[in-house]
C-alpha atoms as a PDB file:
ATOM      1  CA  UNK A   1       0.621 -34.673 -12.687  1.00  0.00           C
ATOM      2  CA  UNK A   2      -2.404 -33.133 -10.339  1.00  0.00           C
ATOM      3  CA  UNK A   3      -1.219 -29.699  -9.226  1.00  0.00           C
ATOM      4  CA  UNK A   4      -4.677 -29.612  -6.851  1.00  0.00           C
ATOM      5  CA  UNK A   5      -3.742 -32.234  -3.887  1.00  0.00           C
ATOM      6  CA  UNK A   6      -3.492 -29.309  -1.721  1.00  0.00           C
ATOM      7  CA  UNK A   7      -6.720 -27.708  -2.561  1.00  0.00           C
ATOM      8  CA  UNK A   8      -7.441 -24.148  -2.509  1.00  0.00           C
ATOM      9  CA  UNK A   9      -5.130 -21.793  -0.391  1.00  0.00           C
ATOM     10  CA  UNK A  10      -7.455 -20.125   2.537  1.00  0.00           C
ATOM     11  CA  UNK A  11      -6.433 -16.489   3.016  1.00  0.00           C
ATOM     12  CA  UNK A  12      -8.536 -16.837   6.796  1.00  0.00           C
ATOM     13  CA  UNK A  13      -6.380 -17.438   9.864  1.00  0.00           C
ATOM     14  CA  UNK A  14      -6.975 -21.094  11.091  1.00  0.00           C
ATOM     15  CA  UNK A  15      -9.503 -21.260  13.849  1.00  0.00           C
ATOM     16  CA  UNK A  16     -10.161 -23.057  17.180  1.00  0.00           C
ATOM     17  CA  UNK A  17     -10.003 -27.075  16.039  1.00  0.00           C
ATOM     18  CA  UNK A  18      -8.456 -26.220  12.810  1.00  0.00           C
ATOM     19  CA  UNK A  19      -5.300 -25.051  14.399  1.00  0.00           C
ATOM     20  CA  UNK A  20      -2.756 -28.155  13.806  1.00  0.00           C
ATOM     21  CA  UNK A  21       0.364 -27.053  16.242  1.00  0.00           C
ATOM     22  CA  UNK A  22       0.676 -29.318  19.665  1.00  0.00           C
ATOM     23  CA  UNK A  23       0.883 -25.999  21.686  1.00  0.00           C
ATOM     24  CA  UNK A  24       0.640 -22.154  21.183  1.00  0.00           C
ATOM     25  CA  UNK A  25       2.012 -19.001  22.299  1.00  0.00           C
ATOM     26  CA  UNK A  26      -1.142 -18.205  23.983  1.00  0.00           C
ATOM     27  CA  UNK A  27      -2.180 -13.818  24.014  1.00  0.00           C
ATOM     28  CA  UNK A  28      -5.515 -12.896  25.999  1.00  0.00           C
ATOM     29  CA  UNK A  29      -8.231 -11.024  25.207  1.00  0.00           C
ATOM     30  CA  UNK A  30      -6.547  -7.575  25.965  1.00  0.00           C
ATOM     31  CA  UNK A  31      -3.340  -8.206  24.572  1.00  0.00           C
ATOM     32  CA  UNK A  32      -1.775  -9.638  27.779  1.00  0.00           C
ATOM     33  CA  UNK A  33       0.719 -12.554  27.195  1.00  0.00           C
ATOM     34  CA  UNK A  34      -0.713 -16.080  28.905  1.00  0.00           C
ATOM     35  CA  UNK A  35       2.772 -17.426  27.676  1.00  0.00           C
ATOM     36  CA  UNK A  36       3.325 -21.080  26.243  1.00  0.00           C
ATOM     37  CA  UNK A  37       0.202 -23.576  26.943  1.00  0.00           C
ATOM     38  CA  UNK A  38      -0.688 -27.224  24.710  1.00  0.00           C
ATOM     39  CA  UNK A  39      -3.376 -26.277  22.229  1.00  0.00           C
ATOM     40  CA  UNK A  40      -6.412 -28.783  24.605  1.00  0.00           C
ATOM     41  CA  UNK A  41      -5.594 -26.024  27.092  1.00  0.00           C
ATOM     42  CA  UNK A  42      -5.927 -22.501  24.918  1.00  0.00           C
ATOM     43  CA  UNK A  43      -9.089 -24.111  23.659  1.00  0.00           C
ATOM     44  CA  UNK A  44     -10.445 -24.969  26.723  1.00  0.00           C
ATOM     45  CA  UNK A  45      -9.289 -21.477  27.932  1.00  0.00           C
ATOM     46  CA  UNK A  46     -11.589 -20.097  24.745  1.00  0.00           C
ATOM     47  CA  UNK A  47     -14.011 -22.207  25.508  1.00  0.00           C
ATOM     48  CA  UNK A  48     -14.072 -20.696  29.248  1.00  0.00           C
ATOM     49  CA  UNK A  49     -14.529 -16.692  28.305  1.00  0.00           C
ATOM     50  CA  UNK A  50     -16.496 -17.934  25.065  1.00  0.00           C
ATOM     51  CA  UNK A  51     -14.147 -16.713  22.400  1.00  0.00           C
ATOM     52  CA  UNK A  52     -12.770 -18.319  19.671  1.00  0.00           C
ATOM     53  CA  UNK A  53      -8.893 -19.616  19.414  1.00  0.00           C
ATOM     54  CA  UNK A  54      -7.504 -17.254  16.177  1.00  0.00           C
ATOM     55  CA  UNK A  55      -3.847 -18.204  15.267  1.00  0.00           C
ATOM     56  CA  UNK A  56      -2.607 -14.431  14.203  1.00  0.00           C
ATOM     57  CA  UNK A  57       1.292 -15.544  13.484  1.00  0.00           C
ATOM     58  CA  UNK A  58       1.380 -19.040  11.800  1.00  0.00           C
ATOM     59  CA  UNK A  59       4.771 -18.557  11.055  1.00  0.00           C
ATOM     60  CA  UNK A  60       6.354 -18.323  14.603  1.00  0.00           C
ATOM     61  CA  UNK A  61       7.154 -21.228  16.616  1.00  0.00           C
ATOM     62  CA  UNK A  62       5.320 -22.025  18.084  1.00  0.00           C
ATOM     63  CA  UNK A  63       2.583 -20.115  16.519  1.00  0.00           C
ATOM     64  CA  UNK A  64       0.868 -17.485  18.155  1.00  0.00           C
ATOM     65  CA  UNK A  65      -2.794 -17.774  19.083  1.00  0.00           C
ATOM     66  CA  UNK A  66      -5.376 -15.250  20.417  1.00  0.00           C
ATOM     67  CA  UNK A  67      -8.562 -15.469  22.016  1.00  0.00           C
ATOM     68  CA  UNK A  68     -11.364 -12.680  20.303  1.00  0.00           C
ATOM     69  CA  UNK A  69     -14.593 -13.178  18.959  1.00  0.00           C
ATOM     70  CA  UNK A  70     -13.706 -13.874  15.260  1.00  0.00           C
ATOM     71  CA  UNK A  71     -17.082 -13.059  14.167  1.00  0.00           C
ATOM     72  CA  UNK A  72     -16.773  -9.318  15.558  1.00  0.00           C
ATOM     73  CA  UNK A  73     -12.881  -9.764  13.761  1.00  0.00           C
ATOM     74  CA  UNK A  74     -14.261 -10.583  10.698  1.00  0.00           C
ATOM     75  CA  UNK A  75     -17.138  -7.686  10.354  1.00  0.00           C
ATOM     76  CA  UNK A  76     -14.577  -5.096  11.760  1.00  0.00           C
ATOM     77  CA  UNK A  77     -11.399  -5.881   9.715  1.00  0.00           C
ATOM     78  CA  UNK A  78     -14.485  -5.628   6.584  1.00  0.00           C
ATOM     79  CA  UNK A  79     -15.835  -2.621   7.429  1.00  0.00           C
ATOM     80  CA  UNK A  80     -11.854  -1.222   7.598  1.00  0.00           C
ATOM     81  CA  UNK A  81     -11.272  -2.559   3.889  1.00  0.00           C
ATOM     82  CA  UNK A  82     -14.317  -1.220   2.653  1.00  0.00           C
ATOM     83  CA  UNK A  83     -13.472   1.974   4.166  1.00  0.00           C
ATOM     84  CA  UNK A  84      -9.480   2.233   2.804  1.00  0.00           C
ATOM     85  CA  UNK A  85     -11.499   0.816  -0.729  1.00  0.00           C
ATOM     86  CA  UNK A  86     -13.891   4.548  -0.662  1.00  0.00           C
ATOM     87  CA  UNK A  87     -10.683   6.277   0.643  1.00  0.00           C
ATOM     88  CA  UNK A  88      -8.317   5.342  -1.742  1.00  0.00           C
ATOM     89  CA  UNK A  89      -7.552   8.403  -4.014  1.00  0.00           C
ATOM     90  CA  UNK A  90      -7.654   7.610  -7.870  1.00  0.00           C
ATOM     91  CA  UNK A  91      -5.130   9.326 -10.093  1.00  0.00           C
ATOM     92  CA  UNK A  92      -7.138  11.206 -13.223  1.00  0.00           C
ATOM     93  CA  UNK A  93      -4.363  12.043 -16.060  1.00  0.00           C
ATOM     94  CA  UNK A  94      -5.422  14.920 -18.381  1.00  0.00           C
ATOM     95  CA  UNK A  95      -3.184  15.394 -21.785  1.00  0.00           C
ATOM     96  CA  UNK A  96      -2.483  19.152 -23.130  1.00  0.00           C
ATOM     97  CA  UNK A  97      -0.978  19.255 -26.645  1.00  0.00           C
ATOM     98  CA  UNK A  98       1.103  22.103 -27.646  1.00  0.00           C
ATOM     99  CA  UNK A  99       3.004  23.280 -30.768  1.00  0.00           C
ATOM    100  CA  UNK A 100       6.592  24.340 -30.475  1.00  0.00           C
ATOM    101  CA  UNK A 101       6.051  27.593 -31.980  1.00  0.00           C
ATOM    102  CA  UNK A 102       2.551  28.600 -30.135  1.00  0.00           C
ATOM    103  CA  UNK A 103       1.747  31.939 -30.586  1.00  0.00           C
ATOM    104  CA  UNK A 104       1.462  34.169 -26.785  1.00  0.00           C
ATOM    105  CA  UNK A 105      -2.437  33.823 -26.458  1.00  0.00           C
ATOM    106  CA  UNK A 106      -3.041  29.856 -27.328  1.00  0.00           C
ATOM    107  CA  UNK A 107       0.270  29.485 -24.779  1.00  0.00           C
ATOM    108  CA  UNK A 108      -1.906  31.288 -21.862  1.00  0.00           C
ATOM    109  CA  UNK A 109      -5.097  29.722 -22.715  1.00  0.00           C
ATOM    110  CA  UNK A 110      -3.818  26.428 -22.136  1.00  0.00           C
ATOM    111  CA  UNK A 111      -1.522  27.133 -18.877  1.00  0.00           C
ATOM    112  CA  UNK A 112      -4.713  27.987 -17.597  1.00  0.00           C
ATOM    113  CA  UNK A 113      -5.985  24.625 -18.515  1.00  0.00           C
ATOM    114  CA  UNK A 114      -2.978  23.148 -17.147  1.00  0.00           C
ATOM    115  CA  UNK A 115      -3.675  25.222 -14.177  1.00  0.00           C
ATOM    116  CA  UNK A 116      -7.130  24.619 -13.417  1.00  0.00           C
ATOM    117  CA  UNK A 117      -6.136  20.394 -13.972  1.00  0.00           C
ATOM    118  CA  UNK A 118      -3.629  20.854 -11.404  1.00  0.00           C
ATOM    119  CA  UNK A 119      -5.832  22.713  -9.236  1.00  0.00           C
ATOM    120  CA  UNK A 120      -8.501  19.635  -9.743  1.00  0.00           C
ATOM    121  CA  UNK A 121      -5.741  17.550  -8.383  1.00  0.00           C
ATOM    122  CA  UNK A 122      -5.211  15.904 -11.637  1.00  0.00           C
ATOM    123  CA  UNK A 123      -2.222  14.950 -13.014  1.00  0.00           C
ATOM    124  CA  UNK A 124      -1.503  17.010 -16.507  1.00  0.00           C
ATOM    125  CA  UNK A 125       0.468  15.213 -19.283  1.00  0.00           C
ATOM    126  CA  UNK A 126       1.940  17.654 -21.657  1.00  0.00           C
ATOM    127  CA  UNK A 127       2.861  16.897 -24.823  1.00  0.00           C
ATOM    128  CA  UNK A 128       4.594  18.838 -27.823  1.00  0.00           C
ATOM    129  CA  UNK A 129       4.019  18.322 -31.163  1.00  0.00           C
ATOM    130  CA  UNK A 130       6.860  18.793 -33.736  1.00  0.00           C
ATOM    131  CA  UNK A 131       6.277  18.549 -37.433  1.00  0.00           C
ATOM    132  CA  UNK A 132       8.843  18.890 -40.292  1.00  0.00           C
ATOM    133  CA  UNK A 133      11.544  20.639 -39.652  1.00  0.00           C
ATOM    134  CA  UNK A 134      10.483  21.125 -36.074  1.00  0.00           C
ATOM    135  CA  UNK A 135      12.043  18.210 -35.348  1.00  0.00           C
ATOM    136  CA  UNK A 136      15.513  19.288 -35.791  1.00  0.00           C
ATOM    137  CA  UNK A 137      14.931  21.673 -32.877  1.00  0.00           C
ATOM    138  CA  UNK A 138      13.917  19.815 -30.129  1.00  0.00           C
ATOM    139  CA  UNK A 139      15.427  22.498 -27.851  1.00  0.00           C
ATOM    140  CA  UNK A 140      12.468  24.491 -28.886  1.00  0.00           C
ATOM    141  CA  UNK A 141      10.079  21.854 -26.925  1.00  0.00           C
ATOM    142  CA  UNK A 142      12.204  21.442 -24.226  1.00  0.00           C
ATOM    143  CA  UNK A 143      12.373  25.239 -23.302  1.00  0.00           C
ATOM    144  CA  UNK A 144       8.708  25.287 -24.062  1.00  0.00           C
ATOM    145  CA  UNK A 145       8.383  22.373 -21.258  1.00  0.00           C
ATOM    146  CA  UNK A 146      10.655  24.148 -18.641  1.00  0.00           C
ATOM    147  CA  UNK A 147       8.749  27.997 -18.936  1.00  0.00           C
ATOM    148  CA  UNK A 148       5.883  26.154 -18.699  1.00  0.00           C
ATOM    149  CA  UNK A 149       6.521  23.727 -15.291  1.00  0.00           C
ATOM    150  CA  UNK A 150       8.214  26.886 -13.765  1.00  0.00           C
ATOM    151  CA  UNK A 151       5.188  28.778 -14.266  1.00  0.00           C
ATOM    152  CA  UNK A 152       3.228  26.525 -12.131  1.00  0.00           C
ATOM    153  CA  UNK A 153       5.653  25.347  -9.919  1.00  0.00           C
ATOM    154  CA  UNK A 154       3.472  26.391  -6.936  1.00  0.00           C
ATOM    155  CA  UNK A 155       0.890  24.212  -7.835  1.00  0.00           C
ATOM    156  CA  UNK A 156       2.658  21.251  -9.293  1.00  0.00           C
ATOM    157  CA  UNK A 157       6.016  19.535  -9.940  1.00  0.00           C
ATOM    158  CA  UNK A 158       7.794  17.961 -12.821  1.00  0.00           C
ATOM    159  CA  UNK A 159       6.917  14.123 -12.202  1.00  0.00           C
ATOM    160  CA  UNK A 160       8.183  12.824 -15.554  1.00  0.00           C
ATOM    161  CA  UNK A 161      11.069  15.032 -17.284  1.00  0.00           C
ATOM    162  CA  UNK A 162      10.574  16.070 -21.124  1.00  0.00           C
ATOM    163  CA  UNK A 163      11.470  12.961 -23.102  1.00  0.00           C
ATOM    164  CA  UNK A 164      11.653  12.595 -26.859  1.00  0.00           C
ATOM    165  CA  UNK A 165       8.686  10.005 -28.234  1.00  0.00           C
ATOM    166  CA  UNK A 166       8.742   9.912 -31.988  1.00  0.00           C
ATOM    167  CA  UNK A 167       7.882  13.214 -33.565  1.00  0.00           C
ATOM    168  CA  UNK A 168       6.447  14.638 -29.965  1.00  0.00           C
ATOM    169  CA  UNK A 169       8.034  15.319 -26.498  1.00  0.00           C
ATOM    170  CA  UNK A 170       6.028  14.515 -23.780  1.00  0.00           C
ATOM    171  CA  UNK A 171       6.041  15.878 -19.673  1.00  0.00           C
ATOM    172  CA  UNK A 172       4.012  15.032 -16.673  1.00  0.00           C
ATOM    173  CA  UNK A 173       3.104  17.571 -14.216  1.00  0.00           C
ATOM    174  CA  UNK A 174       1.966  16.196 -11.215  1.00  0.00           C
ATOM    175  CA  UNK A 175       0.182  18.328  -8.697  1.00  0.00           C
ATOM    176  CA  UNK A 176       1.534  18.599  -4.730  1.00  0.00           C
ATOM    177  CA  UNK A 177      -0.320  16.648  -2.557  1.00  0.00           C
ATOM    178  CA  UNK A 178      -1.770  19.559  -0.218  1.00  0.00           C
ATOM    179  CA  UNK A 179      -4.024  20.203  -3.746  1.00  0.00           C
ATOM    180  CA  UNK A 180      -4.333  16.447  -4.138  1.00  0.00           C
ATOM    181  CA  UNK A 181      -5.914  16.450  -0.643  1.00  0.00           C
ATOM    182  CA  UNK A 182      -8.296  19.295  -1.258  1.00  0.00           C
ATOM    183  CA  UNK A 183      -9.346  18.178  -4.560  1.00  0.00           C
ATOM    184  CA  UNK A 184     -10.367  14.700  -2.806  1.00  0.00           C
ATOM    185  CA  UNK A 185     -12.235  16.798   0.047  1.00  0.00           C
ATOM    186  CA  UNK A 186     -13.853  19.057  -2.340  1.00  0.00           C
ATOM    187  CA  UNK A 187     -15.029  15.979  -4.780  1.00  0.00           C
ATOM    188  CA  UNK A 188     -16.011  13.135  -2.638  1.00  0.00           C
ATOM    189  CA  UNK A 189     -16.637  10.131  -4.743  1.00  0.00           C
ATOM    190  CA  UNK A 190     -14.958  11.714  -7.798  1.00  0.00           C
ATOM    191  CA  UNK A 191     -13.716   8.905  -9.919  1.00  0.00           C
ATOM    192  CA  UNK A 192     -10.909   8.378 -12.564  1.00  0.00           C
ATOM    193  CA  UNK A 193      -7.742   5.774 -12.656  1.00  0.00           C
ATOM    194  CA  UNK A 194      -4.877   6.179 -13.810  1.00  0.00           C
ATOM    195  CA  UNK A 195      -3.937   6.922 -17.586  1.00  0.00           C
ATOM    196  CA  UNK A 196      -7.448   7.616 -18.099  1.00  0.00           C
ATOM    197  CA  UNK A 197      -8.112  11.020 -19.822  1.00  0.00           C
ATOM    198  CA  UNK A 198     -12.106  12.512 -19.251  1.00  0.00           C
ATOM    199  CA  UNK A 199     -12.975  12.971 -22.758  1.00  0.00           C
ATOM    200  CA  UNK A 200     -14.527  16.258 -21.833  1.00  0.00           C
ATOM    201  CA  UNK A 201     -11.360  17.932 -20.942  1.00  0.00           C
ATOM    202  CA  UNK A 202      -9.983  16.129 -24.240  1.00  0.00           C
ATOM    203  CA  UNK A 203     -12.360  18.255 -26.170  1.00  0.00           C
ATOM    204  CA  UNK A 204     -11.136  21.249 -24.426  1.00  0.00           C
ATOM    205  CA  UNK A 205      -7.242  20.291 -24.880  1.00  0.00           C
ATOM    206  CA  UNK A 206      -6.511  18.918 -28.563  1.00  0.00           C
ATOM    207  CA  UNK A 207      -6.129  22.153 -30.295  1.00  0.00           C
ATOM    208  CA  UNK A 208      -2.764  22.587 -31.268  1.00  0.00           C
ATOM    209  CA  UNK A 209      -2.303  26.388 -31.240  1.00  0.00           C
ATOM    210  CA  UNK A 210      -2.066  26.817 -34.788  1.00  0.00           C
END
């Protein structure tokens, strides 16, 4: 059975002779309602101001038409896309692996990694590695976890509570969005999606304390 009668679906508004209703709900130029008029007399209304007949509301009925010169529509509603597109902030996540029983100076060193991540506006997975008989202690990790989010609570939040995964117990800081913000300002174009960690900072984050 052909699924294709149909052809492809257009996501563009129907325009001027392809608009199929009988008659309109007609809007001018500026916004102002012209009210309900057959669709010979919008056109020849477009036609008049030359302007193009753009049904905005296909749904409604009857439809709702507008006159506006679709090329200018077209290049404007681009340039807006483009523009939310270069906008658009991407997430970076960064992973910091710690042991349950890290010793005072590899526990600072890395909060200040953690730190400086959140400061980038990145978000910082943390994960704690048990071995052995670690892993009859998990309360080890999870206090570990909470001294560690409370100790940057001003720049981030818990966005993903300490769960158990296996052998390790993993968190996600996130960082508020007033350092999201800057971080964007200060790094235009910086790129990064999500779940992606920069291997750089991986270099600088897989020691384990020991």
């Amino acid at each position: 059975m052909r699924t294709d009668l149909g052809g492809p679906i257009s996501v563009e508004p129907r325009v001027n002779d392809q608009i199929r209703a009988r008659e309109v709900r007609l809007v001018g130029p500026e916004g102002e309602q012209v009210g309900i008029v057959p669709i010979e007399r919008a056109l020849q209304l477009a036609a008049d101001v030359d302007l193009d007949l753009v049904e905005v509301a296909p749904m409604a009925r009857p439809p709702v038409c507008k006159l506006m010169d679709f090329g200018k529509f077209k290049y404007e509603s681009a340039l807006k896309a483009r523009e939310a597109r270069r906008n658009q902030q991407q997430t970076v996540i960064k992973e910091m692996k710690l042991r349950p029983k890290i010793d005072s100076h590899d526990y600072e060193t890395k909060k200040g990694h953690v730190v400086r991540f959140l400061k980038a506006g990145d978000k910082v997975k943390v994960t704690i590695m048990f071995r052995g008989r670690e892993q009859s202690r998990p309360e080890l990790g999870r206090r570990l976890l909470d001294r560690l989010s409370q100790e940057v609570a001003d720049l981030g939040f818990v966005e993903a509570a300490p769960k158990q995964d296996g052998r390790n117990m993993i968190m996600v800081i996130a960082p508020h969005r007033s350092l999201k913000v800057a971080a964007r300002g200060a790094k235009p174009g910086a790129e990064g999606v999500e779940g992606e960690v920069a291997p750089a900072e991986v270099a600088a984050s897989n020691g384990t304390g020991e």
